[in-house]
Protein backbone atom coordinates (compact mmCIF):
# COMPACT_ATOMS: atom_id res chain seq x y z
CA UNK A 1 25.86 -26.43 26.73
CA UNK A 2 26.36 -29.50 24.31
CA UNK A 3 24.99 -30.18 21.46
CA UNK A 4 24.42 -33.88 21.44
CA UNK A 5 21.81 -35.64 22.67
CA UNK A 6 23.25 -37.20 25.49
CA UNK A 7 24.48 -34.21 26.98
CA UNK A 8 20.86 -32.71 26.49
CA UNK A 9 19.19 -35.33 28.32
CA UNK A 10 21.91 -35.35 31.06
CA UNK A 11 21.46 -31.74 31.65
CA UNK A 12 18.24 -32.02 32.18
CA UNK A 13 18.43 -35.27 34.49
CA UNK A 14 21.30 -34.36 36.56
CA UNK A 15 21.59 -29.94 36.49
CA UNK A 16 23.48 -28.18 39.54
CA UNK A 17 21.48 -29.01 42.93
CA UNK A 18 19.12 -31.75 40.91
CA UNK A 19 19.13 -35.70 42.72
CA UNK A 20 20.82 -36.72 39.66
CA UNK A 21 17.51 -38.98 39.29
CA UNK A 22 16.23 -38.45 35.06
CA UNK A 23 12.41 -37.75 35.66
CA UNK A 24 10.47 -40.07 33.03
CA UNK A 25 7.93 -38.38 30.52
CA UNK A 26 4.66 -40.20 30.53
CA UNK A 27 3.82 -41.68 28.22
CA UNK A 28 -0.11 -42.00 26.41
CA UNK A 29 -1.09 -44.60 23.85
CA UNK A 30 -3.95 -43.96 21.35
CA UNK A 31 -3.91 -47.95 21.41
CA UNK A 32 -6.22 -49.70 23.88
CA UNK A 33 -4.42 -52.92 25.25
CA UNK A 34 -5.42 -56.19 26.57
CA UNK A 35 -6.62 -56.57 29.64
CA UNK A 36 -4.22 -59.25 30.55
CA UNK A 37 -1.14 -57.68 28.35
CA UNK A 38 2.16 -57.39 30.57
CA UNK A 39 3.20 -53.97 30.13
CA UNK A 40 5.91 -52.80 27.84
CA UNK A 41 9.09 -51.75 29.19
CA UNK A 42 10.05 -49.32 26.94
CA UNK A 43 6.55 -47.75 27.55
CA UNK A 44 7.03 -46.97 31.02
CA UNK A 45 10.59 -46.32 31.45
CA UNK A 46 12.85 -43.98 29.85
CA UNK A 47 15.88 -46.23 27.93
CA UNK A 48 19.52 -45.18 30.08
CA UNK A 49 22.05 -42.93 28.35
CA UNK A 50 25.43 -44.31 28.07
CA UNK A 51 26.41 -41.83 31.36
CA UNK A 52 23.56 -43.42 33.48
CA UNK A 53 23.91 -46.69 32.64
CA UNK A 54 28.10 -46.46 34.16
CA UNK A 55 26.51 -44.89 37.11
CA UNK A 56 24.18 -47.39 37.70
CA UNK A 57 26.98 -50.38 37.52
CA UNK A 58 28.97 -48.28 39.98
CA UNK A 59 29.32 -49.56 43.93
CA UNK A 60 29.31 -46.51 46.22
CA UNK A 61 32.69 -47.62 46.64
CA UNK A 62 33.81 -47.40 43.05
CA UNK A 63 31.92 -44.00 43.32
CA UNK A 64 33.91 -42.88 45.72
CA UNK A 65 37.06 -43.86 43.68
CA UNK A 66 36.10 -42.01 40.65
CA UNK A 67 36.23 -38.72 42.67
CA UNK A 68 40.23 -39.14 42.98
CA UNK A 69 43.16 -38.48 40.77
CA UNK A 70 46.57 -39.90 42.31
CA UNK A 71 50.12 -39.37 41.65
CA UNK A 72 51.44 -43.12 40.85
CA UNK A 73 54.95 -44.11 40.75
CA UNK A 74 56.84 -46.44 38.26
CA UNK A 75 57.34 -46.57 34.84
CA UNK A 76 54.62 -49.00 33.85
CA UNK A 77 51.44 -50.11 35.36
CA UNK A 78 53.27 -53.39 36.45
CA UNK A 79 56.82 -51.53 38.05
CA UNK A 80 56.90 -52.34 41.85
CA UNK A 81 57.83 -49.47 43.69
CA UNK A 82 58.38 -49.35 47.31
CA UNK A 83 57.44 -45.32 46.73
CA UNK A 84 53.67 -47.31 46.03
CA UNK A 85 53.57 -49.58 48.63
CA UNK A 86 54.32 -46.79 51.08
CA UNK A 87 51.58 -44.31 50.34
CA UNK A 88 48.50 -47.06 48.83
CA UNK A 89 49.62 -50.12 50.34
CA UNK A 90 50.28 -51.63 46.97
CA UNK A 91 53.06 -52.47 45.43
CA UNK A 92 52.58 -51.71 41.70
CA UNK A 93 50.23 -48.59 39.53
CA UNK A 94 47.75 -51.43 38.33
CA UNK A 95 47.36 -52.80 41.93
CA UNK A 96 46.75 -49.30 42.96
CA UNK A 97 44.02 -48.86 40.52
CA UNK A 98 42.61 -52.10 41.17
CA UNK A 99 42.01 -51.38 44.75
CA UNK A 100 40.77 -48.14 44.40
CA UNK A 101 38.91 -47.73 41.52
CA UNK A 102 40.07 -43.83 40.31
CA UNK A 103 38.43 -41.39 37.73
CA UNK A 104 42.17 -41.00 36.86
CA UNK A 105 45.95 -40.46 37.13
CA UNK A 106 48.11 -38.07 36.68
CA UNK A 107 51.57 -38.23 35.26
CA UNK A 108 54.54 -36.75 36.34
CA UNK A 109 58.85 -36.71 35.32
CA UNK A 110 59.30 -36.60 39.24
CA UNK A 111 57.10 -39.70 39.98
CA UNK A 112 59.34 -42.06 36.84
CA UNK A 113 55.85 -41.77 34.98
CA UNK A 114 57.76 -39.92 31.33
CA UNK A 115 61.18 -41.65 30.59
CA UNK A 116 60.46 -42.33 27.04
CA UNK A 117 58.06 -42.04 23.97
CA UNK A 118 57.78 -46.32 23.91
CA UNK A 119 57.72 -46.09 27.59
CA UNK A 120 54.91 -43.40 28.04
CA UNK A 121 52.52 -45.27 25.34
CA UNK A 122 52.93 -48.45 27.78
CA UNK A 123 52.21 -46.86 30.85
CA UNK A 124 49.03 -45.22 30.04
CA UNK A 125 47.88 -48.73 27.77
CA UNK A 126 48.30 -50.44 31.11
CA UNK A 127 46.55 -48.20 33.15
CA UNK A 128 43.65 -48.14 30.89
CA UNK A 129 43.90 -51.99 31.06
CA UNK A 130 43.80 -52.09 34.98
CA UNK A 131 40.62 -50.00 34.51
CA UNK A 132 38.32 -52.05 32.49
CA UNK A 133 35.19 -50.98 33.95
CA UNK A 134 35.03 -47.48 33.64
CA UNK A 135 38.10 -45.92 31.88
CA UNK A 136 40.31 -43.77 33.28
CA UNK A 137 41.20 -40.05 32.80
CA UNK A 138 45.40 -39.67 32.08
CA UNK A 139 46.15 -36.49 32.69
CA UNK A 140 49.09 -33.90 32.73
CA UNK A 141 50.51 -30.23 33.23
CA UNK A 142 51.53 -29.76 29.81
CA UNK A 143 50.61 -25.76 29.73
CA UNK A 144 54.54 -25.67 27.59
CA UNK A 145 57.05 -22.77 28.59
CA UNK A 146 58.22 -24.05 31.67
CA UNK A 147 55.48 -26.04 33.14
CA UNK A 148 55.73 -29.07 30.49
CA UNK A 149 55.98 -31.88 32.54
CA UNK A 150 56.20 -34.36 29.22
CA UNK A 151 59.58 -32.84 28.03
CA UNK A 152 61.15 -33.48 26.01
CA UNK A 153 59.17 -36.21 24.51
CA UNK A 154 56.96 -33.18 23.17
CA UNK A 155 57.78 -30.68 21.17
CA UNK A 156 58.90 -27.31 22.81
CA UNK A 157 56.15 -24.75 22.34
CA UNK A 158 56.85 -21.36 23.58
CA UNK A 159 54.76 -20.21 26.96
CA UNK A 160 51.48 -18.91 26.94
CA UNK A 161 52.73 -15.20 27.60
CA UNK A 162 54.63 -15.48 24.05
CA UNK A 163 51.60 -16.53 22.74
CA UNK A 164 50.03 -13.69 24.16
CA UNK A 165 52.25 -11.15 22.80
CA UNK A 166 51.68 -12.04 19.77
CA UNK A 167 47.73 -10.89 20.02
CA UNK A 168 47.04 -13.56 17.49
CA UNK A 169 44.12 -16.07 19.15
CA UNK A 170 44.73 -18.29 15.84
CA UNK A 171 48.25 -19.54 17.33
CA UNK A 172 46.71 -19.89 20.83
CA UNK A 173 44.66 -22.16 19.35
CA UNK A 174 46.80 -23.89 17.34
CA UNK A 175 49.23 -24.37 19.68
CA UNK A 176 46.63 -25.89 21.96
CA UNK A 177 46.00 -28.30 18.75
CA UNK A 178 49.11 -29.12 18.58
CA UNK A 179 50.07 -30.11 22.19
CA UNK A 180 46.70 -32.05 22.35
CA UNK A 181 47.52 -34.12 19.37
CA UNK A 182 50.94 -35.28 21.15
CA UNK A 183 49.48 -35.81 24.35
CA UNK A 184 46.64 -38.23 22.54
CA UNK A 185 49.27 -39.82 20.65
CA UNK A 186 51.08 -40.98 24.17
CA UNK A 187 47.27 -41.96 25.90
CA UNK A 188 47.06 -38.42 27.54
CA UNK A 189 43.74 -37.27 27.53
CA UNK A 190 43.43 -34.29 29.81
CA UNK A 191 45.54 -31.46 30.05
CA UNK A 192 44.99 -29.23 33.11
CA UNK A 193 45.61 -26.20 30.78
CA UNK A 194 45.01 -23.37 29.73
CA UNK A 195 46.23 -21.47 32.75
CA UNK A 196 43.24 -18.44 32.64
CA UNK A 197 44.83 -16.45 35.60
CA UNK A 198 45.21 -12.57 34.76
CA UNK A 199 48.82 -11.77 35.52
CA UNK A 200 48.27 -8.45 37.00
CA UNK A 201 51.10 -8.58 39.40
CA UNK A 202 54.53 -8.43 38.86
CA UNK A 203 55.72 -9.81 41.40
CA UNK A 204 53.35 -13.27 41.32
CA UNK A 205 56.09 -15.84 42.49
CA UNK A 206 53.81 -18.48 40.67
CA UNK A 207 52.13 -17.31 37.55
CA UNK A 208 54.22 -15.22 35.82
CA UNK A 209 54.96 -15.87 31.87
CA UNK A 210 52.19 -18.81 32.37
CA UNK A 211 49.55 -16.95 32.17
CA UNK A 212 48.57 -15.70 28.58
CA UNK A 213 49.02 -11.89 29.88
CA UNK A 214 48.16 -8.74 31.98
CA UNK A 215 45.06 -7.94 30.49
CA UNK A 216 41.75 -9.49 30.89
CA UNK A 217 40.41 -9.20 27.72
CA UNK A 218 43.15 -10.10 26.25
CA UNK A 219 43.52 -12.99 28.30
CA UNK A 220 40.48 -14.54 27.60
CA UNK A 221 40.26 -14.05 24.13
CA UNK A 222 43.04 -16.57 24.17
CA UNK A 223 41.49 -18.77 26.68
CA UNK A 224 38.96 -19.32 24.56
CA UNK A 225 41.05 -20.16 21.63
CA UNK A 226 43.19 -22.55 23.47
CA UNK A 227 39.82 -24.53 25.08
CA UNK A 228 38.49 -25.20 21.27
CA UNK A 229 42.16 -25.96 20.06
CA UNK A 230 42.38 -28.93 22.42
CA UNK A 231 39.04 -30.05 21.56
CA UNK A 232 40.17 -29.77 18.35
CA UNK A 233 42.92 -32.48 19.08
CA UNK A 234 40.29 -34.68 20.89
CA UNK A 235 41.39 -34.32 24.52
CA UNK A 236 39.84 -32.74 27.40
CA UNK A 237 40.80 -29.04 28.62
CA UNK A 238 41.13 -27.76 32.44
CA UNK A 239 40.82 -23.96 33.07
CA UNK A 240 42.65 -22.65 36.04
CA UNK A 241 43.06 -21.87 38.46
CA UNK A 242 39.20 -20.46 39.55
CA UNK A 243 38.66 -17.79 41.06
CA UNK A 244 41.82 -16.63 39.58
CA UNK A 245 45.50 -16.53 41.01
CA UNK A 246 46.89 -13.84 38.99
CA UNK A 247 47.19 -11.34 41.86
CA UNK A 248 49.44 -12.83 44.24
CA UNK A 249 52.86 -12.30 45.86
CA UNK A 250 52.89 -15.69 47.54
CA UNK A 251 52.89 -19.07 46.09
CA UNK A 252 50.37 -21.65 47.15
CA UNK A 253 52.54 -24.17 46.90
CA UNK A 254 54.15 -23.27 50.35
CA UNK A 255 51.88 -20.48 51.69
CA UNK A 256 48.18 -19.38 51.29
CA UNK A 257 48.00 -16.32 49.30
CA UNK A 258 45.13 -13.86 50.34
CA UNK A 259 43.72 -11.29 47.34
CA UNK A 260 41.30 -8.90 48.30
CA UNK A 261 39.35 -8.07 45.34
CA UNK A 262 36.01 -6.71 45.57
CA UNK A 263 33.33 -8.52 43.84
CA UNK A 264 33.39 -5.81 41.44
CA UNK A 265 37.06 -6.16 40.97
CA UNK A 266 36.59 -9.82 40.56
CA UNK A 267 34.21 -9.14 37.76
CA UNK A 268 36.46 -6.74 36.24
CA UNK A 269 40.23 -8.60 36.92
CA UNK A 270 39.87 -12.16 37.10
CA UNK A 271 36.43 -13.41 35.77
CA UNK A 272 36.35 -12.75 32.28
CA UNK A 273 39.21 -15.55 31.13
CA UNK A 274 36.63 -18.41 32.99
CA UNK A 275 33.45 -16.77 31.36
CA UNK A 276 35.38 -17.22 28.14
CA UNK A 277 36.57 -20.54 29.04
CA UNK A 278 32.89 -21.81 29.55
CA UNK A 279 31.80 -20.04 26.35
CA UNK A 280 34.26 -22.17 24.66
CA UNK A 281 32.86 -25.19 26.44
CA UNK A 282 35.86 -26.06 28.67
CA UNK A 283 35.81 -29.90 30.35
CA UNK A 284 36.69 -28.62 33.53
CA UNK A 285 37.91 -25.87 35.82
CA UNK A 286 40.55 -25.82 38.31
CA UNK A 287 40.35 -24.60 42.04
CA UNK A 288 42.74 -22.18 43.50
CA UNK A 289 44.22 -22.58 46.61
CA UNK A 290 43.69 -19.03 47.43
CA UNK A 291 41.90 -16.99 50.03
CA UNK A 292 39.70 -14.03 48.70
CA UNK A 293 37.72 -12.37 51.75
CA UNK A 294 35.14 -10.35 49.69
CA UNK A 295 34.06 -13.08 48.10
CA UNK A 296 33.91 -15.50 51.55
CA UNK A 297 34.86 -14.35 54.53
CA UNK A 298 35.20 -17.83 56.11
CA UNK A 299 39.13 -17.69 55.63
CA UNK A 300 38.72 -21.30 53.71
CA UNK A 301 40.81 -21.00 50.51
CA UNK A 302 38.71 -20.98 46.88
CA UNK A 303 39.30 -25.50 46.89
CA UNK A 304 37.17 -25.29 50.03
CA UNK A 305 34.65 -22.83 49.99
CA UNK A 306 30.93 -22.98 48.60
CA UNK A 307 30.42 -19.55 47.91
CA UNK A 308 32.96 -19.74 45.29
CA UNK A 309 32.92 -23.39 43.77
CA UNK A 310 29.03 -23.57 43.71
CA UNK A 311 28.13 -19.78 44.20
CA UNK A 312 29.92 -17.90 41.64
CA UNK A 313 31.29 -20.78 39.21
CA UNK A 314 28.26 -23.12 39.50
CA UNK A 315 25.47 -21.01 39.93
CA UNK A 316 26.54 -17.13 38.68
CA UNK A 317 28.56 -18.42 36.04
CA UNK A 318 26.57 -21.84 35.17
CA UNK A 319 29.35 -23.99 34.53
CA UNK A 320 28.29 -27.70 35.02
CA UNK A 321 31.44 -29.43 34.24
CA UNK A 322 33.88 -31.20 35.92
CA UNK A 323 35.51 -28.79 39.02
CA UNK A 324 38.93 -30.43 39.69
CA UNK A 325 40.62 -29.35 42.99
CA UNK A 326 44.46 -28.19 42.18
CA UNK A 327 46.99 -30.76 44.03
CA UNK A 328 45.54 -31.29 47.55
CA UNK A 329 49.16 -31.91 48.82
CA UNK A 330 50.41 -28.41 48.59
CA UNK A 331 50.70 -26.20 51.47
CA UNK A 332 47.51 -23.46 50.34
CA UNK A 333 44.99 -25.71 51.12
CA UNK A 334 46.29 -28.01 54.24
CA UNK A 335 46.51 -24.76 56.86
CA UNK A 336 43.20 -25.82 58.38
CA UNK A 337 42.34 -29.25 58.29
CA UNK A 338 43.69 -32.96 58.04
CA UNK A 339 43.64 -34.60 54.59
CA UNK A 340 40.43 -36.86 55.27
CA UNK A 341 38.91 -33.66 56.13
CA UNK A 342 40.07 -31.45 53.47
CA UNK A 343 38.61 -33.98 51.09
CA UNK A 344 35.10 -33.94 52.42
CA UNK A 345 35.28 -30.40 52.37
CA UNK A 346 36.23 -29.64 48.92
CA UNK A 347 33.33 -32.40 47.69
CA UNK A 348 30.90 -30.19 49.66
CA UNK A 349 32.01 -26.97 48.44
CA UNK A 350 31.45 -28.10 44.73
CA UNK A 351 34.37 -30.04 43.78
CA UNK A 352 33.96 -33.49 41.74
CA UNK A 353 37.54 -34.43 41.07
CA UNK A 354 40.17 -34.54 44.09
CA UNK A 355 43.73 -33.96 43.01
CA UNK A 356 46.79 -35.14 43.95
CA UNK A 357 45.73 -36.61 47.75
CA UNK A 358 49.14 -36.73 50.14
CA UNK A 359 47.36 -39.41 51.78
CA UNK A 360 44.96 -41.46 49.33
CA UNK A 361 43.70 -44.00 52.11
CA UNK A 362 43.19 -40.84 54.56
CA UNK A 363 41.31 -39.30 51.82
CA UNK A 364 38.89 -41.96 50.44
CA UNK A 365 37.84 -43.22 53.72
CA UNK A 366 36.88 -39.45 54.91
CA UNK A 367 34.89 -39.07 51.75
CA UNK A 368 33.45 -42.66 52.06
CA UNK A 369 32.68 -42.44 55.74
CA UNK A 370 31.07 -38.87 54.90
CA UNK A 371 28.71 -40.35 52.51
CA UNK A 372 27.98 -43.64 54.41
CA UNK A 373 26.70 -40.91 57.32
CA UNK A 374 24.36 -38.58 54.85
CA UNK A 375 27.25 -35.83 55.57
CA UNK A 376 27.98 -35.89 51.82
CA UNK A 377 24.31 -37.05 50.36
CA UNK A 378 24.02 -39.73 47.63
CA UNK A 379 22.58 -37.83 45.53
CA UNK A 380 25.53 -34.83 46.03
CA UNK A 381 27.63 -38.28 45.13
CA UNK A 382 25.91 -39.40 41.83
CA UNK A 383 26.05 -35.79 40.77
CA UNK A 384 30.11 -35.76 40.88
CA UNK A 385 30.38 -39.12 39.60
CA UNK A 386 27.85 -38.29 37.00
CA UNK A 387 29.81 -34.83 36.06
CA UNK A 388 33.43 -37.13 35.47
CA UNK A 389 31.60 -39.75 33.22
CA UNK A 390 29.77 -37.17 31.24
CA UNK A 391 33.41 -35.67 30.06
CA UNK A 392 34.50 -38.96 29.66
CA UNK A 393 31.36 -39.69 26.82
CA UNK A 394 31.95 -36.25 25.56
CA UNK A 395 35.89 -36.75 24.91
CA UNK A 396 34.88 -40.48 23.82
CA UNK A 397 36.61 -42.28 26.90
CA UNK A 398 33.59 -44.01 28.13
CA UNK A 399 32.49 -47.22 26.06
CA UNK A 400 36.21 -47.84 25.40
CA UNK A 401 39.78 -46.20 26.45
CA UNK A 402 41.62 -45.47 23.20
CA UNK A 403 44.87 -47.23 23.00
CA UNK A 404 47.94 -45.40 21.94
CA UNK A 405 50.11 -46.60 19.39
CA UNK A 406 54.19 -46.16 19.68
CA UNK A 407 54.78 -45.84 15.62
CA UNK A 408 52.22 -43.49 15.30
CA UNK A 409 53.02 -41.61 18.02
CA UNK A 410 56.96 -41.06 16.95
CA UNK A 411 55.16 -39.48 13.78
CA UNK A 412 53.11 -37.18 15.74
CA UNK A 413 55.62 -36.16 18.64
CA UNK A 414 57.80 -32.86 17.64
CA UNK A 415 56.58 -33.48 14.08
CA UNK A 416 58.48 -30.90 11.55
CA UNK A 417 55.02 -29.09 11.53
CA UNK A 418 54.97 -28.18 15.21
CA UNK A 419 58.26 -27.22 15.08
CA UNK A 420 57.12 -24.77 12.48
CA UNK A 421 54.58 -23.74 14.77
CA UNK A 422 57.12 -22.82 17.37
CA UNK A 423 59.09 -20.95 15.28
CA UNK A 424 56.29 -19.25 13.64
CA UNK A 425 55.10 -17.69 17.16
CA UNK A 426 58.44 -16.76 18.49
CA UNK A 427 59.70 -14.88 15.36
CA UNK A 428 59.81 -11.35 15.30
């Protein structure tokens, strides 16, 4: 789907279902050698991309870890928090990281991770520094309107439905420019946005204005935008929430909402904003914690269930990127199963990053003591792990985490000219 080279060769060595293992060209010389000439390396064996040479340094351990995406608590990777000690059993974010080894963090007002501009920039510089093998992925809910979980250090873009109304895919786009080039500027660099649910009913307790409209087409026209205006900014983009959520009267937050589309409807309703999104090349795609019978009957929501994940996004609509769970801690996806389980499950249904665990040690040992006994296969491993690292090269996180800067970052944060930008799509 890329165009560089790395991406090229990766697709070829590690594509949906493949052992992750690059098969080597052979390779004929016109050149008779010595008898007693040692052969030449680079003859034989194919010289390892930047993604396979970070999976080969990788313990199965650290493999495991890269699959995970905690919640961690504190102002700076150093804070002590009792809140961290209770739920990793250690005390501080950078201990936390230490000892497991994940793909990423998220960051959250709740959790005492955005207090200030100066305070943001140190947090995620000290992360990255408590990750100096393999760089991490800081991410956030920053979709604006009222999911914008780094106010009001940011400036105060209107919601994606106001974009929406406006029919205008330029300002979807450049408001996804915009928002990326704040986040980078504080060391964010993933946004689980743009929110690609079709809003079709009224009464969704959960979507609502966040979703870019009522209309399919129309949604994914400015899907698309959005996904090349954060690339655009340099950070990495997260369509959601797959198979779509736009149809529901119950929030999976607290409940498990059940939409029964027909395949056909699903076609019609929900699937063209994703299509769009992986036209436009999106990083990654976000699970739903929803139940949709026609598509699987199993009663497992969308996180858990293989016909979805690896059926229709993986192999009908041929994305290959990163599929991130949404937060494994709400209520949608925890009806069935324990949180080791739940885990394991998601991984097998065709998920590479988990979430938001409520219970990281549960978590990790259930995926680690699933692959240890073949239940989750090395190779199904390498290709997850392989998946995270290859968004990390492509977004330029992999040889070396950028480091934010404090002074530059006042200048970019709720500059005059996204302020403009606000006004611009909000006026009449």
């Amino acid at each position: 789907m890329r165009a560089s080279g790395l991406v090229v060769v990766m697709a070829v060595a590690t594509g949906c279902g493949g052992s992750g293992t690059p098969v080597p060209t052979e390779v004929v010389s016109t050149r008779a050698a010595a008898p007693s000439a040692a052969p030449t390396p680079s003859a034989s064996t194919p010289a390892r991309t930047p993604v396979e040479a970070a999976l080969a340094r990788l313990t199965v351990q650290e493999k495991v870890g890269q699959l995970f995406m905690p919640v961690l608590y504190g102002p700076s990777a150093d804070t002590v928090s009792a809140e961290n000690q209770a739920r990793f059993g250690a005390a501080t974010p950078a201990k936390v990281v230490a000892k497991y080894r994940p793909g990423g963090v998220i960051i959250f007002p709740w959790s005492g991770n955005v207090k200030s501009v100066a305070q943001v920039v140190g947090l995620t510089n000290g992360l990255q520094d408590a990750s100096p093998k393999i760089p991490l992925l800081i991410a956030a809910d920053q979709e604006n309107g009222r999911v914008s979980r780094l106010a009001p250090l940011v400036t105060d873009l209107p919601s994606a439905k106001r974009i929406g109304d406006t029919g205008d895919t330029s300002l979807a786009r450049a408001a996804a420019k915009a928002t990326g080039t704040e986040m980078r500027a504080l060391g964010v660099n993933l946004d689980f946005a743009p929110v690609a649910d079709v809003n079709i009913n009224p009464k969704n307790p959960v979507i609502g204005d966040r979703a870019y409209g009522s209309n399919p087409r129309r949604v994914a026209t400015m899907v698309g935008a959005a996904v090349k205006g954060f690339h655009d900014a340099g950070i990495a983009s997260t369509a959601k929430h797959f198979p779509g959520h736009g149809d529901t009267s119950v929030d999976s937050h607290t409940g498990l909402p059940v939409i029964n589309h027909s395949r056909s409807q699903w076609d019609r309703l929900d699937a063209p904003p994703f299509k769009a999104a992986i036209r436009a090349d999106v990083d990654a795609v976000m699970s739903a914690h929803v139940v949709m019978p026609k598509l699987d009957p199993s009663g497992d929501p969308a996180t858990l269930s293989k016909p979805i994940l690896t059926g229709l996004l993986r192999e009908r609509l041929g994305f290959d990127g990163v599929v991130s769970t949404d937060a494994l801690d709400m209520a949608g996806v925890r009806k069935k199963y324990n949180d080791g389980e739940v885990a394991v499950r998601a991984i097998l249904a065709g998920a590479d990053l988990l979430l938001m665990p409520p219970n990281m040690e549960k978590a990790y040992k259930g995926v680690l003591t699933a692959v240890k006994s073949g239940r989750i296969s090395k190779a199904r491993l390498d290709q997850s792990v392989t998946r995270l690292l290859r968004l990390k090269a492509n977004r330029g996180l992999l040889a070396k985490a950028p480091r934010a800067d404090v002074a530059k970052a006042r200048k970019v944060l709720n500059s005059a000219a996204h302020r403009a930008l606000a006004r611009r799509i909000v006026a009449p």
